[in-house]
PDB file of N, CA and C in Angstrom:
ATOM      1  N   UNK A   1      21.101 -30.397 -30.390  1.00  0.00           N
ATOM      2  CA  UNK A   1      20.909 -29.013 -30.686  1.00  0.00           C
ATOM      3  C   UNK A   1      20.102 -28.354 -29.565  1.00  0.00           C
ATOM      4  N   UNK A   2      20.523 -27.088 -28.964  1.00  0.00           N
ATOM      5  CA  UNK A   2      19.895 -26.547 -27.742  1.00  0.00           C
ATOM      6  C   UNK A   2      18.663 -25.242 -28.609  1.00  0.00           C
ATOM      7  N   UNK A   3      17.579 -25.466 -27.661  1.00  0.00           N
ATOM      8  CA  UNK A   3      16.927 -24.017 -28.352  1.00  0.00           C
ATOM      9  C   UNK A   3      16.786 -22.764 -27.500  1.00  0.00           C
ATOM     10  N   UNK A   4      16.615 -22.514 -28.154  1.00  0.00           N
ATOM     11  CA  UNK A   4      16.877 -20.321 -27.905  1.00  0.00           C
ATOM     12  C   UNK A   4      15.487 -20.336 -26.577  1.00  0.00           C
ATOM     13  N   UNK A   5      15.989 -19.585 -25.568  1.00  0.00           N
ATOM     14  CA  UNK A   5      15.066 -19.555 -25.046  1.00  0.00           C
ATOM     15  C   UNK A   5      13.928 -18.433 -25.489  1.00  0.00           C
ATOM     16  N   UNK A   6      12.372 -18.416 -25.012  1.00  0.00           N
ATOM     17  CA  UNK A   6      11.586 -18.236 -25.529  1.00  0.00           C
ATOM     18  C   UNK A   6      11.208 -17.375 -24.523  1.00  0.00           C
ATOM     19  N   UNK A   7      10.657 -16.159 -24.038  1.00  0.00           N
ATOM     20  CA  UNK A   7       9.850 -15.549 -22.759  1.00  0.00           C
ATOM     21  C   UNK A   7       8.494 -16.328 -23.040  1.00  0.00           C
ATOM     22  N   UNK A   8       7.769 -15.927 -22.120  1.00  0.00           N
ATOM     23  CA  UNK A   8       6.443 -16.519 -22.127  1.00  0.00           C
ATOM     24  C   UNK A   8       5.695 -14.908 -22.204  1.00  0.00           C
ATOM     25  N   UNK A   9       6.480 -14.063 -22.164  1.00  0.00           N
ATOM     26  CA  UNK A   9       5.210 -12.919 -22.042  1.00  0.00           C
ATOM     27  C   UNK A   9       6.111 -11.890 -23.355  1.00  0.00           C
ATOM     28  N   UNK A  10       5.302 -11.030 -23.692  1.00  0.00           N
ATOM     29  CA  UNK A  10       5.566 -10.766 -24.983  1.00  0.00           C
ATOM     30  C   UNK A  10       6.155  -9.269 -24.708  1.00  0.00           C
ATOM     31  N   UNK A  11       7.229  -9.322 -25.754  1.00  0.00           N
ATOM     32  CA  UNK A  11       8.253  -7.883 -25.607  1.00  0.00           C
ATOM     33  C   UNK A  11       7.699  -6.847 -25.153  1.00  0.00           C
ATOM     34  N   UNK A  12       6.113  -6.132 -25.810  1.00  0.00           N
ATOM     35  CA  UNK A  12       5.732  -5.029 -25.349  1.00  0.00           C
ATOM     36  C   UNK A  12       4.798  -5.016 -23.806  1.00  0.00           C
ATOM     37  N   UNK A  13       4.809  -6.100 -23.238  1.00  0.00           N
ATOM     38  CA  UNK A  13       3.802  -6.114 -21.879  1.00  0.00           C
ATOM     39  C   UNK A  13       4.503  -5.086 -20.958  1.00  0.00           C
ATOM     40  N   UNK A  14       5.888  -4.551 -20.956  1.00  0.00           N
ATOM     41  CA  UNK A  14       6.314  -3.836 -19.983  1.00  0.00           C
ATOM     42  C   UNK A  14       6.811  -2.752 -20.664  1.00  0.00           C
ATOM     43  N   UNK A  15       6.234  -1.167 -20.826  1.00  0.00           N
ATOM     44  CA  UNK A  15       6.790  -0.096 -20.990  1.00  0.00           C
ATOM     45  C   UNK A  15       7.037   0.644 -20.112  1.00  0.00           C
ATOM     46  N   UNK A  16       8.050   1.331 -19.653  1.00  0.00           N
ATOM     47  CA  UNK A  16       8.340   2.134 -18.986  1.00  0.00           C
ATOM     48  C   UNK A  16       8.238   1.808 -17.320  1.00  0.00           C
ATOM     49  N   UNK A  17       8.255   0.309 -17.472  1.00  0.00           N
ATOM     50  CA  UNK A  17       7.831  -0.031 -15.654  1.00  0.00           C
ATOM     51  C   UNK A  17       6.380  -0.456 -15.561  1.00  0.00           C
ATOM     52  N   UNK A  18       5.232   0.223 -16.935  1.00  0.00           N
ATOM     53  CA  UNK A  18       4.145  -0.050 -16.686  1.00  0.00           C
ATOM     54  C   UNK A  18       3.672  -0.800 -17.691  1.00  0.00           C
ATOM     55  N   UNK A  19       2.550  -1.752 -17.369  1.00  0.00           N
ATOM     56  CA  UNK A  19       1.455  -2.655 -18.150  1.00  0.00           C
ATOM     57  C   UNK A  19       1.218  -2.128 -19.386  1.00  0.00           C
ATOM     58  N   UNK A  20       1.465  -3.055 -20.617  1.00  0.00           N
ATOM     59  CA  UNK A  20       0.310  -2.333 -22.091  1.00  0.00           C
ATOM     60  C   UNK A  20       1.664  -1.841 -22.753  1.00  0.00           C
ATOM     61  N   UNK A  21       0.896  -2.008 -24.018  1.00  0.00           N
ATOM     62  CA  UNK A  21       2.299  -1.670 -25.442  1.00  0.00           C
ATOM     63  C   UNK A  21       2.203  -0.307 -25.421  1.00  0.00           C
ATOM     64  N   UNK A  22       0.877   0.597 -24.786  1.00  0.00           N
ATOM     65  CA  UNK A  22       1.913   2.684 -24.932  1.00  0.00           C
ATOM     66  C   UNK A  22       0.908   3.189 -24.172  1.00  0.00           C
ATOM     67  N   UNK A  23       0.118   2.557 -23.016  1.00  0.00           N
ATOM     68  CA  UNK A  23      -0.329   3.049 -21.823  1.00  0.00           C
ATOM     69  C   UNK A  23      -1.918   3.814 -21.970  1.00  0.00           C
ATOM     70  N   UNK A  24      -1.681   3.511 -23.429  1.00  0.00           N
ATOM     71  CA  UNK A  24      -3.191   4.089 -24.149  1.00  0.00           C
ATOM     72  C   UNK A  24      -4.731   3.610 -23.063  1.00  0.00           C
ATOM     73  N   UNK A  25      -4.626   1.891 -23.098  1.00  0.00           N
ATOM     74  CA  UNK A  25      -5.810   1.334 -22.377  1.00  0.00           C
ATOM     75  C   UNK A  25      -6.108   2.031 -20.742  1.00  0.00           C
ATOM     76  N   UNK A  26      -4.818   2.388 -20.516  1.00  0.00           N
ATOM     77  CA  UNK A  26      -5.089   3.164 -19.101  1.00  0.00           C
ATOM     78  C   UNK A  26      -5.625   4.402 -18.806  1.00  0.00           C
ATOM     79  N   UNK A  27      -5.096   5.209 -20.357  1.00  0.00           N
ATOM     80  CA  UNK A  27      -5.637   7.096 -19.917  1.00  0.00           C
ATOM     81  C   UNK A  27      -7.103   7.025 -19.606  1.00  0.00           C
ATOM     82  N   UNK A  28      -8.008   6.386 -20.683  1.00  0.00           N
ATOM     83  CA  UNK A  28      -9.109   6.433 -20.846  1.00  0.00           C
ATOM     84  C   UNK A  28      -9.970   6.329 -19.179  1.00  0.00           C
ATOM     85  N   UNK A  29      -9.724   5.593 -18.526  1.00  0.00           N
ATOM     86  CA  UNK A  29     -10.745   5.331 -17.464  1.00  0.00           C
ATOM     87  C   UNK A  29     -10.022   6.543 -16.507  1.00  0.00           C
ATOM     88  N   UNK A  30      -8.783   6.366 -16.259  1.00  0.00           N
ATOM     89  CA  UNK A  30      -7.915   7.639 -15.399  1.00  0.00           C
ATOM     90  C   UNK A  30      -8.234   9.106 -15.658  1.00  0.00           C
ATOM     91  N   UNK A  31      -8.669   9.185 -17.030  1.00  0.00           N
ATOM     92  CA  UNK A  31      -9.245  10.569 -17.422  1.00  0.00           C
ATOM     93  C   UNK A  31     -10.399  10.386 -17.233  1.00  0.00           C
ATOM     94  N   UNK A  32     -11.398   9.857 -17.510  1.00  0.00           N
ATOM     95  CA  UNK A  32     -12.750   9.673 -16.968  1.00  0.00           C
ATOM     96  C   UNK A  32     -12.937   9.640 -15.739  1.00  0.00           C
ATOM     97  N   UNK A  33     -12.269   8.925 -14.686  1.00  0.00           N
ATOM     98  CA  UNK A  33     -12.452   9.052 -13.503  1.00  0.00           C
ATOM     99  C   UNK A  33     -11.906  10.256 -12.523  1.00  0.00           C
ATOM    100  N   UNK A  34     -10.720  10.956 -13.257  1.00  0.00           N
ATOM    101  CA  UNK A  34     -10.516  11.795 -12.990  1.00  0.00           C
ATOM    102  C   UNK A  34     -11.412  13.408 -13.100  1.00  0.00           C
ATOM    103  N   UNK A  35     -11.846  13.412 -14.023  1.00  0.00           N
ATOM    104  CA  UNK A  35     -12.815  14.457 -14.371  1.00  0.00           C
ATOM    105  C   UNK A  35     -13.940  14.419 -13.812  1.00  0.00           C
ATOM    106  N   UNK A  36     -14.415  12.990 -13.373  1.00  0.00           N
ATOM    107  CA  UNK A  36     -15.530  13.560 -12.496  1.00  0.00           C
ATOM    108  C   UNK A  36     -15.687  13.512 -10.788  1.00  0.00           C
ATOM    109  N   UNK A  37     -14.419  12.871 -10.494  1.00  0.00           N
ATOM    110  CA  UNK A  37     -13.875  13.328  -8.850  1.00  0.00           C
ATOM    111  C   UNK A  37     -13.365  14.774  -9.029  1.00  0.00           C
ATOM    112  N   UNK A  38     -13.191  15.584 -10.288  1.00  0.00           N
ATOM    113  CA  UNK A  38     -13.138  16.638 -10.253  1.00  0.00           C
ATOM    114  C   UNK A  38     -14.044  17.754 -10.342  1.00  0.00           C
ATOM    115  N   UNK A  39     -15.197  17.517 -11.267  1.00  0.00           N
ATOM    116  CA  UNK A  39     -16.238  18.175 -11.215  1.00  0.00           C
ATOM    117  C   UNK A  39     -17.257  17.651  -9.761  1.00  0.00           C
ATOM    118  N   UNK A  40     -17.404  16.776  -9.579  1.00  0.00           N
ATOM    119  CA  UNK A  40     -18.118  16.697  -8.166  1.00  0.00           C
ATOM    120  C   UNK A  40     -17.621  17.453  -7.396  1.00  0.00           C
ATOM    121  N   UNK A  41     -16.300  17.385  -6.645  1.00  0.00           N
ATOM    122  CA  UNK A  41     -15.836  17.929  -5.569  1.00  0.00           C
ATOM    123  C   UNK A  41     -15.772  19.335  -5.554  1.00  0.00           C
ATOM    124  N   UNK A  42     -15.355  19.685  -7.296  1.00  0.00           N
ATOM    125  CA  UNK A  42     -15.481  20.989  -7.428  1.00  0.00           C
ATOM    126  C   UNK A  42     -17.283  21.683  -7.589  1.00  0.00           C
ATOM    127  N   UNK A  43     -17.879  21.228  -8.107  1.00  0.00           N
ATOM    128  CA  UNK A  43     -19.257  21.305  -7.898  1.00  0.00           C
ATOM    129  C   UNK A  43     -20.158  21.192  -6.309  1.00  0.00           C
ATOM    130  N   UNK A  44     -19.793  20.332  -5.436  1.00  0.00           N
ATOM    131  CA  UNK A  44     -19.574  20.372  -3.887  1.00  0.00           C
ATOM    132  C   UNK A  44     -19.173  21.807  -3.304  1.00  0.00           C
ATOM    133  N   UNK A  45     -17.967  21.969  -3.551  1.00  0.00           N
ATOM    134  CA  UNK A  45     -17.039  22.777  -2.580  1.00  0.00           C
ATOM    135  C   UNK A  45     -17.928  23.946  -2.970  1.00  0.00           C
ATOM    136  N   UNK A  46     -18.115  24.670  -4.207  1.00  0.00           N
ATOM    137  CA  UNK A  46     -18.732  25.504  -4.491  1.00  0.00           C
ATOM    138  C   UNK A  46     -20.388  26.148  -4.094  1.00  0.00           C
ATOM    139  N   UNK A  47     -21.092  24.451  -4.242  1.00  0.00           N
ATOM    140  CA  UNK A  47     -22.363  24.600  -3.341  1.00  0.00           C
ATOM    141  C   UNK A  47     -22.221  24.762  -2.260  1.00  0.00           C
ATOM    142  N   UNK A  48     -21.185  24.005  -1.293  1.00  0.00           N
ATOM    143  CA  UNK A  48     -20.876  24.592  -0.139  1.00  0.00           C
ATOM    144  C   UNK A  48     -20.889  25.836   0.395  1.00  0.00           C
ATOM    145  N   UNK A  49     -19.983  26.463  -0.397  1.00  0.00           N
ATOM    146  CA  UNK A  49     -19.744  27.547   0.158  1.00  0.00           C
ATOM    147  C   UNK A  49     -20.625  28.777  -0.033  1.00  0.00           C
ATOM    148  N   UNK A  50     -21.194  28.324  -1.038  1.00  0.00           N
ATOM    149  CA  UNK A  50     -22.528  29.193  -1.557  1.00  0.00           C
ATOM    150  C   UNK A  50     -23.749  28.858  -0.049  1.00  0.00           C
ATOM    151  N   UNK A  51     -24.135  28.361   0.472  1.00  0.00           N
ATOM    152  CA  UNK A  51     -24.835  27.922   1.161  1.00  0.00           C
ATOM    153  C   UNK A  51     -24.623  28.316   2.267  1.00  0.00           C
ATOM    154  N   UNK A  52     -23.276  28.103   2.656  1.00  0.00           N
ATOM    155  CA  UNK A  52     -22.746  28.598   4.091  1.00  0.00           C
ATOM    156  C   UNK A  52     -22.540  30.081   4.017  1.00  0.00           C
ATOM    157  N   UNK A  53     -22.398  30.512   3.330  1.00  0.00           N
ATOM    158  CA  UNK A  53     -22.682  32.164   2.932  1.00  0.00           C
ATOM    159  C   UNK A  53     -23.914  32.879   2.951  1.00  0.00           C
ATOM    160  N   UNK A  54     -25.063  32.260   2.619  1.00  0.00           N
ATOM    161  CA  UNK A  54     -26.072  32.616   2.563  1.00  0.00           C
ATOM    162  C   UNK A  54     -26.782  32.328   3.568  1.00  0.00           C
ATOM    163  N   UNK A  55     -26.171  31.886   4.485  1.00  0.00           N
ATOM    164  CA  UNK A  55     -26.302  31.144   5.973  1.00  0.00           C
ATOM    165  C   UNK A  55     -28.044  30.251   5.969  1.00  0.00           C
ATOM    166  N   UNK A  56     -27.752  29.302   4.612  1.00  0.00           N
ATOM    167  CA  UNK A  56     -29.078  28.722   4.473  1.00  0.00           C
ATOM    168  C   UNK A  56     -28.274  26.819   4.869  1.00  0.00           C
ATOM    169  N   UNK A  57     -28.987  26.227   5.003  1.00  0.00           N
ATOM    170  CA  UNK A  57     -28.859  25.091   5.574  1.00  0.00           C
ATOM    171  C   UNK A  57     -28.074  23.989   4.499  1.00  0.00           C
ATOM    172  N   UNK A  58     -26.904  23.261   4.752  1.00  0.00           N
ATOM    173  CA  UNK A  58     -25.839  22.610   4.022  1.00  0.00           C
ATOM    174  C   UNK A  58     -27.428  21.176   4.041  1.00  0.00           C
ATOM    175  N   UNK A  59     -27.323  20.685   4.934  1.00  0.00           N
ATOM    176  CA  UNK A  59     -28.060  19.253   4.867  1.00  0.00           C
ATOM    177  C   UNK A  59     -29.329  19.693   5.936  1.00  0.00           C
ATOM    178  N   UNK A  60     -30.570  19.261   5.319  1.00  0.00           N
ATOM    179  CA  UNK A  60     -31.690  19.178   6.611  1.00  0.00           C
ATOM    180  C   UNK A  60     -31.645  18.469   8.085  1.00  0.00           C
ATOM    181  N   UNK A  61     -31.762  18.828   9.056  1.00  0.00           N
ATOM    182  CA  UNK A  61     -32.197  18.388  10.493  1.00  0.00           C
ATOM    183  C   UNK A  61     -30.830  18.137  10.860  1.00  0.00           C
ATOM    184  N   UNK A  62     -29.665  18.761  10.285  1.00  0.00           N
ATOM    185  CA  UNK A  62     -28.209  18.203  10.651  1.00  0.00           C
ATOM    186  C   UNK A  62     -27.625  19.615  11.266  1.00  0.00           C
ATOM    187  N   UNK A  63     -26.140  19.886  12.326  1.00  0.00           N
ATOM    188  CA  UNK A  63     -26.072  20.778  12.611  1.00  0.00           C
ATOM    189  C   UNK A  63     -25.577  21.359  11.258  1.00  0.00           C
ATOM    190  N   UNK A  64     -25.536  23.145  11.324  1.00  0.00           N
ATOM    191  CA  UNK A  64     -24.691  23.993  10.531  1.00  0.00           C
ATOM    192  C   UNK A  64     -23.670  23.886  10.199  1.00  0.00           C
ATOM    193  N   UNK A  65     -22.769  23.569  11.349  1.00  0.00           N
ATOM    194  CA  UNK A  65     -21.244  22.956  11.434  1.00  0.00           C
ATOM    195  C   UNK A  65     -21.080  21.850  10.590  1.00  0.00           C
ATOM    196  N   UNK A  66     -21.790  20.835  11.087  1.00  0.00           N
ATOM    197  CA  UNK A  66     -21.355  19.488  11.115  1.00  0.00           C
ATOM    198  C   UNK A  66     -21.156  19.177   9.473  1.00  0.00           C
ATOM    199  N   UNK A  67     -22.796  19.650   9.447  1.00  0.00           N
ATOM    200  CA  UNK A  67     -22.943  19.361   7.645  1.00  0.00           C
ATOM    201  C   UNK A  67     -22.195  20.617   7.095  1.00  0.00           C
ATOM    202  N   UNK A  68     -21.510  21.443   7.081  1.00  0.00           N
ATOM    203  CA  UNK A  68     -20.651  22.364   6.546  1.00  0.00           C
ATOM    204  C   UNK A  68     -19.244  21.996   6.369  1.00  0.00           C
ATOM    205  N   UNK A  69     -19.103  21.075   7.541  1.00  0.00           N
ATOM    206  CA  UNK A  69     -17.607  20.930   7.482  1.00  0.00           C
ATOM    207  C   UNK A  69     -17.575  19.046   6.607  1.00  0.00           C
ATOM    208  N   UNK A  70     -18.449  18.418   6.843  1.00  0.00           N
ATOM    209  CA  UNK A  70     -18.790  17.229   6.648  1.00  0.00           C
ATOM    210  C   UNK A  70     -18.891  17.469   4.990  1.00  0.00           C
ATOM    211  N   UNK A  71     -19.487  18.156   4.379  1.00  0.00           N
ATOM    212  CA  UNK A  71     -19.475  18.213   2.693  1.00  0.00           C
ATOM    213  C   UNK A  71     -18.444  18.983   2.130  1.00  0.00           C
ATOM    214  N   UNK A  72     -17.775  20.083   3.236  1.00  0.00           N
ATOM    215  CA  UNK A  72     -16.096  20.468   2.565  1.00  0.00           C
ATOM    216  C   UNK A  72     -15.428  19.508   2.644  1.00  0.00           C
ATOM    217  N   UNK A  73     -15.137  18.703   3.481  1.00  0.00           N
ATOM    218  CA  UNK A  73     -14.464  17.360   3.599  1.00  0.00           C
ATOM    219  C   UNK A  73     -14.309  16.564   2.160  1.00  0.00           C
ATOM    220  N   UNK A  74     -15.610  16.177   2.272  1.00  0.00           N
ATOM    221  CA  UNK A  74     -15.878  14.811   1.050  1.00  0.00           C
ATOM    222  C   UNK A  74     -15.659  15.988  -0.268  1.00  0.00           C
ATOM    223  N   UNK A  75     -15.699  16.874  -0.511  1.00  0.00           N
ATOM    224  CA  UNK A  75     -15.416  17.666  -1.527  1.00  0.00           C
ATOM    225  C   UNK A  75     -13.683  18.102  -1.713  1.00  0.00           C
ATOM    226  N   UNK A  76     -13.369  17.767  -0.517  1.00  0.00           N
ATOM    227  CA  UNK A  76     -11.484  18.334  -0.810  1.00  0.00           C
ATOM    228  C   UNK A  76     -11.161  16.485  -1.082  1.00  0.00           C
ATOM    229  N   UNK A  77     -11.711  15.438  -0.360  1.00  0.00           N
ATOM    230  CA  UNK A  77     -11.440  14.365  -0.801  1.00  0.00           C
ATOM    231  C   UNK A  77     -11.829  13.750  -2.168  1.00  0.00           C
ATOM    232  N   UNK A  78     -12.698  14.577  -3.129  1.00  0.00           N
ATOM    233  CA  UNK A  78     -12.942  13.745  -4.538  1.00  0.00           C
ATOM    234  C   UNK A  78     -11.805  14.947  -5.307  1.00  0.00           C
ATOM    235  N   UNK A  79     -11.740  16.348  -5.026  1.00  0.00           N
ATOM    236  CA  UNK A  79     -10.703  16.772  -5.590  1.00  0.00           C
ATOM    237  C   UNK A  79      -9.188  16.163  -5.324  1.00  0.00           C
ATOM    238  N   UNK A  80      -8.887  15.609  -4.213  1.00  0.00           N
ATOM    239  CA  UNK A  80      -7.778  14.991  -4.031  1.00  0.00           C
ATOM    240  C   UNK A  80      -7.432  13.647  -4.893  1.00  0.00           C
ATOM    241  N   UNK A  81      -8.660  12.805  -5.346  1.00  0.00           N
ATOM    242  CA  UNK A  81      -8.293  11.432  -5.668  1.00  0.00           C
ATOM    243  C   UNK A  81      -8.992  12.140  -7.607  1.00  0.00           C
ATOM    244  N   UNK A  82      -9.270  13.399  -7.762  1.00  0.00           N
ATOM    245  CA  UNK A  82      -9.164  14.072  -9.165  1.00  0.00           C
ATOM    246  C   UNK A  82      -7.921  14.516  -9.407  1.00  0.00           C
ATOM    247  N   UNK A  83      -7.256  14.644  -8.802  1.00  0.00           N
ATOM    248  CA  UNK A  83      -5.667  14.967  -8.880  1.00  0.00           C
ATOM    249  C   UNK A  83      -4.866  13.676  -8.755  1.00  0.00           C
ATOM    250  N   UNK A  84      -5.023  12.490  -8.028  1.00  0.00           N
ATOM    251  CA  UNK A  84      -4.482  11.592  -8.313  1.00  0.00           C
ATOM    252  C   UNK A  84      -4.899  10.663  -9.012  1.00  0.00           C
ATOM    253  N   UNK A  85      -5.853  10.709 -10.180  1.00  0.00           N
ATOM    254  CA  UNK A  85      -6.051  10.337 -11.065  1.00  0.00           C
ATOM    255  C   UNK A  85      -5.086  10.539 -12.058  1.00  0.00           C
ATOM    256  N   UNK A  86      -5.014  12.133 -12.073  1.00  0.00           N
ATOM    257  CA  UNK A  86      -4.823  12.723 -13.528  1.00  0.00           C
ATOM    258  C   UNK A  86      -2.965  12.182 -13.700  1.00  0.00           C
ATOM    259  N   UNK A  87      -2.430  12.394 -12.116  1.00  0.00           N
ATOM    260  CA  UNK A  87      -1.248  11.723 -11.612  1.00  0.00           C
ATOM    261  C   UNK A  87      -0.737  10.550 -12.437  1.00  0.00           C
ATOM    262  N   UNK A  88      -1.856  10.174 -12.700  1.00  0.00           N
ATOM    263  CA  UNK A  88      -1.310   8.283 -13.007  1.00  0.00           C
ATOM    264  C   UNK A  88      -1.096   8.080 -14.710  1.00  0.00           C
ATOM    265  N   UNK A  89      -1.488   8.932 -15.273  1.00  0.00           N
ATOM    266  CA  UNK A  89      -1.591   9.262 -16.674  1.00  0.00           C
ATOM    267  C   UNK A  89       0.013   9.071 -16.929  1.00  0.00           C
TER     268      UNK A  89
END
């Protein structure tokens, strides 16, 4: 008598291409991590520009430029990886 073969990994491990029986275990950290590469960067960009407007100093003993363009930077980069967070949902 032959037996039925058996998988070793269980029907729901693959939905839709992705890991987990309905993708639930994933939103949680992707939304968390997303929201606050979003409020930083957006909280950043805003001090930024508040600062550079008021032509008061972005970072101490650093140039105007440097640290102006240096904290828009890292502020368009946590909004970028807040958007590809929310992406992965």
């Amino acid at each position: 008598m032959r037996r039925p073969r058996v998988s070793a990994s269980p029907g729901w491990a693959v939905v839709d291409g992705r890991k987990g029986a309905s993708g639930t275990m994933e939103r949680g950290p992707a939304i968390f991590a997303g929201v606050v590469f979003a409020l930083f960067g957006g909280g950043l960009l805003v001090w930024t520009a508040v600062r550079v407007r008021q032509r008061r100093p972005v970072a101490q003993g650093v140039s105007p430029v440097a640290s102006a363009t240096l904290a828009g930077l890292v502020s368009v980069i946590a909004l970028t990886l807040g958007t590809w967070c929310f992406t992965r949902l």
